[in-house]
C-alpha atoms as a PDB file:
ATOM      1  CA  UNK A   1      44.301  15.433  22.880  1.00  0.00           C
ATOM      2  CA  UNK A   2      43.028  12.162  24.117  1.00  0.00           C
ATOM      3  CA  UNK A   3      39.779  11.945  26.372  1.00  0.00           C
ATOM      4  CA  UNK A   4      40.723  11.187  30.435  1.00  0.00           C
ATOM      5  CA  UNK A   5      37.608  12.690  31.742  1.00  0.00           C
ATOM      6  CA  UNK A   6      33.574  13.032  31.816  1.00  0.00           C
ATOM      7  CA  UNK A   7      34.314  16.235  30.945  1.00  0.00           C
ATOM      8  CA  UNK A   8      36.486  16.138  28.323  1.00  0.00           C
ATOM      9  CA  UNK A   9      34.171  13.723  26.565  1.00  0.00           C
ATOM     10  CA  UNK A  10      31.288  15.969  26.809  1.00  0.00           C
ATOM     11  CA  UNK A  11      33.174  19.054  25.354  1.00  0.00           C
ATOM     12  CA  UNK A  12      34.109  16.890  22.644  1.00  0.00           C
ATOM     13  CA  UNK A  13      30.147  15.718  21.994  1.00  0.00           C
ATOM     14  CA  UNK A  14      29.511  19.559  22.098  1.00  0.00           C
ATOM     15  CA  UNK A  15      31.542  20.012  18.892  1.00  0.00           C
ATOM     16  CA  UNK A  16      29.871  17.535  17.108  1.00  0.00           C
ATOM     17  CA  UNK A  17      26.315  19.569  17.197  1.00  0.00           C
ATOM     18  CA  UNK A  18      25.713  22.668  15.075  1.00  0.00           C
ATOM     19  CA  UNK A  19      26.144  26.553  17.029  1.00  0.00           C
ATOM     20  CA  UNK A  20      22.323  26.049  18.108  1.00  0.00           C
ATOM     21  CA  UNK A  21      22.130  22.420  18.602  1.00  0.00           C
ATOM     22  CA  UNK A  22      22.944  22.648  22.808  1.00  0.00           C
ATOM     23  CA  UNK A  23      20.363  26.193  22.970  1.00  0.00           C
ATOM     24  CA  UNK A  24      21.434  26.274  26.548  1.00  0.00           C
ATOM     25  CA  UNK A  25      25.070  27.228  25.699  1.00  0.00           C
ATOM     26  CA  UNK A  26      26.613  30.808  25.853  1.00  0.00           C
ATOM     27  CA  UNK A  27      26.769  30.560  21.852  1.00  0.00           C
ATOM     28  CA  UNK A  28      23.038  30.624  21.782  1.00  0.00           C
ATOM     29  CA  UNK A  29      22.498  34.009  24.439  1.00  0.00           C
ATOM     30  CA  UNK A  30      22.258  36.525  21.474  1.00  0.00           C
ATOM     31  CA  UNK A  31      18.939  34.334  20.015  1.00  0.00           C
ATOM     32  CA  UNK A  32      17.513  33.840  23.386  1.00  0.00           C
ATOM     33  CA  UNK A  33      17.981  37.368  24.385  1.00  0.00           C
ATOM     34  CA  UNK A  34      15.908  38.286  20.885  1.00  0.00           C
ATOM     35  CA  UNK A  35      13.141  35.653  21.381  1.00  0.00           C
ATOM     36  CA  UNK A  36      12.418  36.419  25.019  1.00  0.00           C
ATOM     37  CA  UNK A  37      11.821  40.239  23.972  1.00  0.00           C
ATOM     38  CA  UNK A  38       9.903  40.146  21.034  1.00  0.00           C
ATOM     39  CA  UNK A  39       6.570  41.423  20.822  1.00  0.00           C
ATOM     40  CA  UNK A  40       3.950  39.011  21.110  1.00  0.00           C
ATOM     41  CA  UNK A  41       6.579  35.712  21.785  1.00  0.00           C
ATOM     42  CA  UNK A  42       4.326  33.629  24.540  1.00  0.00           C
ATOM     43  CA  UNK A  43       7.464  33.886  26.917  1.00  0.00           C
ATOM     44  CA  UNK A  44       7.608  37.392  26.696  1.00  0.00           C
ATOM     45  CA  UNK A  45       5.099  38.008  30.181  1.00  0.00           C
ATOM     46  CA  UNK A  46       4.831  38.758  33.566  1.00  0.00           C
ATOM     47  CA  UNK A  47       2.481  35.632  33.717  1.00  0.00           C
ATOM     48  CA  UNK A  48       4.035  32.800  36.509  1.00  0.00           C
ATOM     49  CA  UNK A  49       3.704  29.460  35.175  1.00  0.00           C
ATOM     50  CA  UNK A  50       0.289  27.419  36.242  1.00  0.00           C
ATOM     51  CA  UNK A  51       1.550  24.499  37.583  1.00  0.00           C
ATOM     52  CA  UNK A  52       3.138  26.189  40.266  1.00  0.00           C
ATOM     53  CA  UNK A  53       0.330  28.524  41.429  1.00  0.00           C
ATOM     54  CA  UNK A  54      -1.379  24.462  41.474  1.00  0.00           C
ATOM     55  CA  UNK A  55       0.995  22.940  43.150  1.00  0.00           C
ATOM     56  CA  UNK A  56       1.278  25.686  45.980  1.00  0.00           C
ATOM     57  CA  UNK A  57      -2.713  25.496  45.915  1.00  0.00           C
ATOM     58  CA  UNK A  58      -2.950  22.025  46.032  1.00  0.00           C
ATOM     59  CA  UNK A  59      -0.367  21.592  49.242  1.00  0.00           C
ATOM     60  CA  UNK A  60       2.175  19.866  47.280  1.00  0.00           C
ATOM     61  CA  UNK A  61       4.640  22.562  47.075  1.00  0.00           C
ATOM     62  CA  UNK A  62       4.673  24.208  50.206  1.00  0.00           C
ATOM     63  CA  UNK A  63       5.769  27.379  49.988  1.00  0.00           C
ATOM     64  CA  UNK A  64       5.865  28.322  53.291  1.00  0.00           C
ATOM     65  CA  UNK A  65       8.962  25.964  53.552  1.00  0.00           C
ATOM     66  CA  UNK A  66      10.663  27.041  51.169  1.00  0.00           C
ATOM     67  CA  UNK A  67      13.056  29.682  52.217  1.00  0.00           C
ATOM     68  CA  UNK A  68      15.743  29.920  49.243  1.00  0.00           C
ATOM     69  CA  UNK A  69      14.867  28.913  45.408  1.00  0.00           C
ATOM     70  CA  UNK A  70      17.074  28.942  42.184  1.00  0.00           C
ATOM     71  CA  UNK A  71      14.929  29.365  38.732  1.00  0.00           C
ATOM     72  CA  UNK A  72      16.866  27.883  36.221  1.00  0.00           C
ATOM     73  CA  UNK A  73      17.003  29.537  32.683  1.00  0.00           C
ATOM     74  CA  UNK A  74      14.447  32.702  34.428  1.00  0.00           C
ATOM     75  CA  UNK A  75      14.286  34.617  31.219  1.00  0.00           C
ATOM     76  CA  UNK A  76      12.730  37.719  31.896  1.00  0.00           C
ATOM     77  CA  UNK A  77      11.954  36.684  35.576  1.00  0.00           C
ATOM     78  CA  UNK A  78       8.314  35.911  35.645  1.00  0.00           C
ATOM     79  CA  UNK A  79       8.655  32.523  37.389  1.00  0.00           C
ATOM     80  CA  UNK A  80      11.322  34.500  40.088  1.00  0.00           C
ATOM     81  CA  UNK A  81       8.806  37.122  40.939  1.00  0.00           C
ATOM     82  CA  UNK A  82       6.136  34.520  42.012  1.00  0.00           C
ATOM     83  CA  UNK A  83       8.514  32.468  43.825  1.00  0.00           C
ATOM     84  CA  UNK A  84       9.661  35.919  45.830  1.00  0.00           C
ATOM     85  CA  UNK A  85       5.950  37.344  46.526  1.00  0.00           C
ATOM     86  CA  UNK A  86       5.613  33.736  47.765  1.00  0.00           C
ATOM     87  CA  UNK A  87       8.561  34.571  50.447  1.00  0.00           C
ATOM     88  CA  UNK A  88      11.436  32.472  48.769  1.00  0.00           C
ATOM     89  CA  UNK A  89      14.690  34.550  48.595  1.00  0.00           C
ATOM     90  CA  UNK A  90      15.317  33.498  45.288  1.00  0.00           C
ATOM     91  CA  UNK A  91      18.232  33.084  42.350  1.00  0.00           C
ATOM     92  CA  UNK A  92      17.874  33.506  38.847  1.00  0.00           C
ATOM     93  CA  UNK A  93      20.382  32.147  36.551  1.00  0.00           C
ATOM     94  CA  UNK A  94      20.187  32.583  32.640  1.00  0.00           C
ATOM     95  CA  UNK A  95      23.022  32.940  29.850  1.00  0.00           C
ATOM     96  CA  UNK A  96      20.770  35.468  27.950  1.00  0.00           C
ATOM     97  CA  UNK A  97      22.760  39.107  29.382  1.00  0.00           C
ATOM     98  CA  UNK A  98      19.542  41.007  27.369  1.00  0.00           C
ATOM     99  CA  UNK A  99      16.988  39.365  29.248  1.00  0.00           C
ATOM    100  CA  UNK A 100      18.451  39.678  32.509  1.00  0.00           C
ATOM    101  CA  UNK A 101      18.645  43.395  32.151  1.00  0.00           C
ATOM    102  CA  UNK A 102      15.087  43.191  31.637  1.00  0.00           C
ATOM    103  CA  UNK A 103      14.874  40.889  34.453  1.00  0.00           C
ATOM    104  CA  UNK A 104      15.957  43.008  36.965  1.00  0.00           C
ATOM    105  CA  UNK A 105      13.950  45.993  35.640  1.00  0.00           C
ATOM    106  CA  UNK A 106      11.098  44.293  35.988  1.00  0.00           C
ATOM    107  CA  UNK A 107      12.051  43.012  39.469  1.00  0.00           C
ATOM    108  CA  UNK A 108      13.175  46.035  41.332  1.00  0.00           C
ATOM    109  CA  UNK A 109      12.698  46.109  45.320  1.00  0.00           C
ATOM    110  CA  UNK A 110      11.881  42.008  45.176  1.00  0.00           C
ATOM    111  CA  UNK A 111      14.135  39.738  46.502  1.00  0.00           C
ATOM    112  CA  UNK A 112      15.680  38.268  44.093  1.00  0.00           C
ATOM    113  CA  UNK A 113      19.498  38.522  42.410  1.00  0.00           C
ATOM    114  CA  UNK A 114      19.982  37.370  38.876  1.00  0.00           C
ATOM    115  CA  UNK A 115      23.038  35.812  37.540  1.00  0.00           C
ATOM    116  CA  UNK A 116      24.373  35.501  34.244  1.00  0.00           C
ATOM    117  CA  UNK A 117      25.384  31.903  34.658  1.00  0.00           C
ATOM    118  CA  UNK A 118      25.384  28.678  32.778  1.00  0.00           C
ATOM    119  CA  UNK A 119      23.853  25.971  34.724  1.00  0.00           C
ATOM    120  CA  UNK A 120      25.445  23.354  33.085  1.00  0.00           C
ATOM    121  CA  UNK A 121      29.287  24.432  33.161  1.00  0.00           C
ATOM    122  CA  UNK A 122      29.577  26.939  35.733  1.00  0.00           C
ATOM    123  CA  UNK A 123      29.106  26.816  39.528  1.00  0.00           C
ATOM    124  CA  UNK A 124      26.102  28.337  40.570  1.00  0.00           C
ATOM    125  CA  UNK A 125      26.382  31.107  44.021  1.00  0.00           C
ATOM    126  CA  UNK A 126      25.617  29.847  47.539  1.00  0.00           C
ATOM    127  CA  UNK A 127      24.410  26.978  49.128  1.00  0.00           C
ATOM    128  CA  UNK A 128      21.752  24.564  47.850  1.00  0.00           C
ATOM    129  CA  UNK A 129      18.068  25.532  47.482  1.00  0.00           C
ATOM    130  CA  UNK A 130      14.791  24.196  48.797  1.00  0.00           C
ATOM    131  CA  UNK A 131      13.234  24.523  45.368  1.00  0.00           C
ATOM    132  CA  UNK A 132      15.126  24.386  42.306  1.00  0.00           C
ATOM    133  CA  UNK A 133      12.437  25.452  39.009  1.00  0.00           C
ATOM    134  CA  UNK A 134      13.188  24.529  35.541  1.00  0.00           C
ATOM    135  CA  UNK A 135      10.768  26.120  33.112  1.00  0.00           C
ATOM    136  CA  UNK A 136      11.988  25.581  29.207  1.00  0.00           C
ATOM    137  CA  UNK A 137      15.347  25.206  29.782  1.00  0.00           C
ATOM    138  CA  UNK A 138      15.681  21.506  29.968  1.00  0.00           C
ATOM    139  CA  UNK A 139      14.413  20.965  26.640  1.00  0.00           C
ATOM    140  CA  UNK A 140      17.262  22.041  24.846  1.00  0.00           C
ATOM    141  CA  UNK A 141      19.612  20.003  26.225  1.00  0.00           C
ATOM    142  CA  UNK A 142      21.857  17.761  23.616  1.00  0.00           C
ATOM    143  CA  UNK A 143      21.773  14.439  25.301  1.00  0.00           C
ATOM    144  CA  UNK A 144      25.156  14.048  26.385  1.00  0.00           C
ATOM    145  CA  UNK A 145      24.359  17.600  28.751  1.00  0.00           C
ATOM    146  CA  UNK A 146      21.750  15.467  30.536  1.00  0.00           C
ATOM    147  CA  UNK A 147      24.696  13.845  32.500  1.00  0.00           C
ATOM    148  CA  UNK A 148      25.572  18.146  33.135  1.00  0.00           C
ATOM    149  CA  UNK A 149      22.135  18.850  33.841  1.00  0.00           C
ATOM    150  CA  UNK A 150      21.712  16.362  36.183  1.00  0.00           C
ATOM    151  CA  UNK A 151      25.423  17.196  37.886  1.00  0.00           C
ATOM    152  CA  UNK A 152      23.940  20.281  38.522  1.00  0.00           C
ATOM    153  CA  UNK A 153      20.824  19.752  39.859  1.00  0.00           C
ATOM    154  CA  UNK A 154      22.476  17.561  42.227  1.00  0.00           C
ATOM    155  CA  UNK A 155      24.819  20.221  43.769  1.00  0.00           C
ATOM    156  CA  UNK A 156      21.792  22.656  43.542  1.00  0.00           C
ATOM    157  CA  UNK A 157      19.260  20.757  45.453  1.00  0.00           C
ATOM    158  CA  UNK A 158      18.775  20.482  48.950  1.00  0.00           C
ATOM    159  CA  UNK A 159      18.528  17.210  50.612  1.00  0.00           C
ATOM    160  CA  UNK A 160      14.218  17.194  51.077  1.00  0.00           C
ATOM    161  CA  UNK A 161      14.077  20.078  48.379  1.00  0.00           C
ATOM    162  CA  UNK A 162      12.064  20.355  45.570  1.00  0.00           C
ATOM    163  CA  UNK A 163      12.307  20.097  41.926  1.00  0.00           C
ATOM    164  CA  UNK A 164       9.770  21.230  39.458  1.00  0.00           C
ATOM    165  CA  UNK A 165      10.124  21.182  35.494  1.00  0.00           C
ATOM    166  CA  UNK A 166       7.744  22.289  32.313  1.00  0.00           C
ATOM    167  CA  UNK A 167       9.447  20.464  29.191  1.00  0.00           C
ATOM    168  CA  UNK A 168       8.013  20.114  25.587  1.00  0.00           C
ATOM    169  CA  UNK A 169       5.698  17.169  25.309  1.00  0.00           C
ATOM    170  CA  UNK A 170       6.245  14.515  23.270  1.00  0.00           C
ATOM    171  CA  UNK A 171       4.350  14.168  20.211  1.00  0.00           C
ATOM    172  CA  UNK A 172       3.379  17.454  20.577  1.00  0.00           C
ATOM    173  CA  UNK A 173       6.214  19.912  20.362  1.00  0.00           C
ATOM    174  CA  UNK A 174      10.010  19.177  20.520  1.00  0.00           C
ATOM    175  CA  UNK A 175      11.304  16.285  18.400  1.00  0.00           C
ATOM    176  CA  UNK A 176      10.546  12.589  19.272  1.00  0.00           C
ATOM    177  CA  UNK A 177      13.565  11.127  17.582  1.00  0.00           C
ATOM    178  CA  UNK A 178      15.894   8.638  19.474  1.00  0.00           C
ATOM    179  CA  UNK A 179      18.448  10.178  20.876  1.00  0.00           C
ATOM    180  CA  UNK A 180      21.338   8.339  18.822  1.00  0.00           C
ATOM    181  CA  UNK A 181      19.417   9.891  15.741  1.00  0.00           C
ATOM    182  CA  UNK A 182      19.484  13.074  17.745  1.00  0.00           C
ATOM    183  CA  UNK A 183      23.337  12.779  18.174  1.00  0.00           C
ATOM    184  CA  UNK A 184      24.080  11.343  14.876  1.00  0.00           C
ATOM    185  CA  UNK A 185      22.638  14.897  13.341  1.00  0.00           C
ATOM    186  CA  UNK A 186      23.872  16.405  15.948  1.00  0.00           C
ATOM    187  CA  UNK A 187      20.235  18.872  15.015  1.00  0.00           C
ATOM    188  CA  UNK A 188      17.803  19.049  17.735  1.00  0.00           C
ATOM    189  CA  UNK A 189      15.294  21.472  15.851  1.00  0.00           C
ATOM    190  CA  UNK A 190      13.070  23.564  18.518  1.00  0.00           C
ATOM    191  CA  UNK A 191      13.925  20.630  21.362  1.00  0.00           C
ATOM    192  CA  UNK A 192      13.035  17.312  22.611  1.00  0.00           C
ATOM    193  CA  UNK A 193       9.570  16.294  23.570  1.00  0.00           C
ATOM    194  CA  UNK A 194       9.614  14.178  26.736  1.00  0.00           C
ATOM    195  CA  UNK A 195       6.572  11.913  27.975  1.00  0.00           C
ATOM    196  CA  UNK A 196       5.948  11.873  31.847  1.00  0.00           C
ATOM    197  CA  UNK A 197       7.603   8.286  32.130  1.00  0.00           C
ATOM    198  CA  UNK A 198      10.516   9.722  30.863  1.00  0.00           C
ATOM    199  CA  UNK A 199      10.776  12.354  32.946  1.00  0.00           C
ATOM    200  CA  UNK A 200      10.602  10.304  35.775  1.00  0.00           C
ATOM    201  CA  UNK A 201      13.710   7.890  34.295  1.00  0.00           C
ATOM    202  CA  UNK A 202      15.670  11.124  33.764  1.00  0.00           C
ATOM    203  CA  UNK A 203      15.131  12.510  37.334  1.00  0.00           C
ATOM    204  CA  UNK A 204      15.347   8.625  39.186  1.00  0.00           C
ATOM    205  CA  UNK A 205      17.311  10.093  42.299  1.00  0.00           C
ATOM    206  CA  UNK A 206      14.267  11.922  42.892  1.00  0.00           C
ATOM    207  CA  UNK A 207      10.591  10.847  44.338  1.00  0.00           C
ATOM    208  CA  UNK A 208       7.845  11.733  42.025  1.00  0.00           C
ATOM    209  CA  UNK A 209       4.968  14.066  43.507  1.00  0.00           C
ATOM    210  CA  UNK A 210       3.133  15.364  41.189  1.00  0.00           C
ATOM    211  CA  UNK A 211       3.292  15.077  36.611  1.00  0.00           C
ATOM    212  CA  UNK A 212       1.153  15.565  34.221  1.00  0.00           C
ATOM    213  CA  UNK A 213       0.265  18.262  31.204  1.00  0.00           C
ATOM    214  CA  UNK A 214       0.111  21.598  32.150  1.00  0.00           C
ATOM    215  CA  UNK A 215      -3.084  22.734  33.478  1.00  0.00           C
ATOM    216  CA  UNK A 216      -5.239  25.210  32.045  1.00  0.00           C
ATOM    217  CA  UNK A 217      -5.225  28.689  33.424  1.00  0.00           C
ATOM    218  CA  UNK A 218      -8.913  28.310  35.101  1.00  0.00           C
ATOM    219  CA  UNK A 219      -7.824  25.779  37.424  1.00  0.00           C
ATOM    220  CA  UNK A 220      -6.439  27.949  39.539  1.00  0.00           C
ATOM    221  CA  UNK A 221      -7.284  31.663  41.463  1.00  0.00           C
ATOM    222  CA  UNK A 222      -4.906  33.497  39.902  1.00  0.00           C
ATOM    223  CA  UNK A 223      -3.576  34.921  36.189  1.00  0.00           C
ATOM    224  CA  UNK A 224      -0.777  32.656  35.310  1.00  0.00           C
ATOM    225  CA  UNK A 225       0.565  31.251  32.092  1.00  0.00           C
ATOM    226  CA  UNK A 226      -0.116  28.062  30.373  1.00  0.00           C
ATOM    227  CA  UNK A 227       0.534  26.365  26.999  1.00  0.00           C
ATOM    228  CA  UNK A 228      -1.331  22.930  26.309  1.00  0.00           C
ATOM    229  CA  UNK A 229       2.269  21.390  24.590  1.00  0.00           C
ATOM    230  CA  UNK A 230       3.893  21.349  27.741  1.00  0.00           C
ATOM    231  CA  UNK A 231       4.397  18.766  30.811  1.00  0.00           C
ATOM    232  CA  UNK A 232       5.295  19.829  34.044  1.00  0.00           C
ATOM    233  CA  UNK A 233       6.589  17.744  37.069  1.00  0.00           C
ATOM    234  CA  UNK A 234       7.097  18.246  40.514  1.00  0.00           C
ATOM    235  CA  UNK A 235      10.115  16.211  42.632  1.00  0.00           C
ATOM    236  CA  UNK A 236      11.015  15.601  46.277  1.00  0.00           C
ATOM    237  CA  UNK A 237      14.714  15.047  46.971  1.00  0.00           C
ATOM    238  CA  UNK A 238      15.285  12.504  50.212  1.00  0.00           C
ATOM    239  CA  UNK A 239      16.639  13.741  52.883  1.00  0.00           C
ATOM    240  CA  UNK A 240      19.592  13.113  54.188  1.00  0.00           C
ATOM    241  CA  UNK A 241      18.625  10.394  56.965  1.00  0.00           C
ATOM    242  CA  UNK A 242      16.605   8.887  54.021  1.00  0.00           C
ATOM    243  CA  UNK A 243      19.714   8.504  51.444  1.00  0.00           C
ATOM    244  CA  UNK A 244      21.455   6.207  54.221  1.00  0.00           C
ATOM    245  CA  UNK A 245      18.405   4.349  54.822  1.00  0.00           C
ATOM    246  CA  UNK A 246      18.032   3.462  51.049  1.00  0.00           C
ATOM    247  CA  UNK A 247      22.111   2.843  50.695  1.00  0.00           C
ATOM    248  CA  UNK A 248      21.659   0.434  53.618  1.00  0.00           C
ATOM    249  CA  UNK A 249      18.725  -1.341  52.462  1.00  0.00           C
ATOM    250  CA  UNK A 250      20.165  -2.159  49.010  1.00  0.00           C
ATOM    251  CA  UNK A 251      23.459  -3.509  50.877  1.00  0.00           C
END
């Protein structure tokens, strides 16, 4: 077979890396299935994330707006159930079958419908989402799934929507190594560790709001979770009127 297409090429790059290498494939849903359940794992909670309890606090992700959201890689739902007692009908998308089960156990009667889906290759349900949540998923990307990741996100995101995302940080967890170490190996470890000016290269369609490491859980009025090896950022995507502007203005 020779390569014709994006695609092609990045099915290809997925055969160079080991079974685990790409963590957000279907070939990795048995181990993230165990790890979300085991007894005492961090992930394994009811706890939201901080930084959006912040965020919501702070006026910068208003949640009143935000009608329909899609939580990429949900796990075992946590981040799903705050976004629905926040009044967001909301989709949760995860290869892990396990975890889902558990998912919707722990989410019965909220309004949320889980999908066993993966983001990168597979079409997600519905129409784009006001807020589009990425906590841990993004981290395990191979670097040639960026280009998928960011594909995605794309047909996921409203125009004016927002984006948030908790990744590894750099120098603290996840691996630091170039990435044409990372795909010479093809071996990413635990993940890739990603500095807040790097975030903000990967995501350049979007405008920036709000990035930093994750708070600590007393910043804010309610129980939440919070690990000091992780960055989070928050995203805007223009809206549609603002997209021509900027296509004119660089005419």
């Amino acid at each position: 077979m020779r390569i014709a297409t994006v695609d092609e090429l990045l099915q290809l790059l997925d055969t160079l890396h080991e079974q685990r290498a790409d963590a957000t494939s279907r070939a990795a849903s048995e181990h993230w299935g165990s790890i979300l359940q085991s007894e005492g794992h961090p992930l394994n909670t009811d706890l939201p994330d901080v930084n959006l309890i912040a965020w919501h606090e702070a006026g910068l992700l208003p949640m009143e707006a935000v009608k329909t959201a899609l939580d990429v890689g949900c796990g075992l739902g946590r981040n799903s159930r705050w976004l629905a007692r926040s009044g967001a009908s909301v989709t949760g998308v995860d290869i892990a079958a396990s975890a889902l089960a558990v998912a919707r156990h722990r989410s019965a009667g909220a309004s949320i419908d889980f999908f066993e889906l993966d983001f990168l290759r597979e079409a997600l349900p519905g129409a784009a989402f006001d807020f589009v949540y990425d906590s841990g998923c993004f981290h395990h990307l191979a670097p040639h799934r960026r280009i998928s990741y960011l594909r995605s996100l794309e047909a996921a995101l409203a125009p004016g929507g927002y984006f948030g995302i908790c990744t590894f940080t750099a120098g603290l967890m996840g691996s630091d190594a170039p990435d044409d170490v990372l795909m010479r190996s093809g071996y990413l470890g635990e993940g890739v560790g990603y500095t807040e000016a790097e975030l903000v290269q990967m995501f350049f369609g979007l405008e920036l709001v709000d990035a930093g490491p994750m708070l600590e859980q007393r910043t804010v009025t309610e129980l939440a979770f919070s690990q000091n090896f992780l960055t989070v950022a928050l995203f805007r995507s223009p809206r549609a009127a603002d997209r021509v502007v900027t296509r004119l203005g660089h005419a």
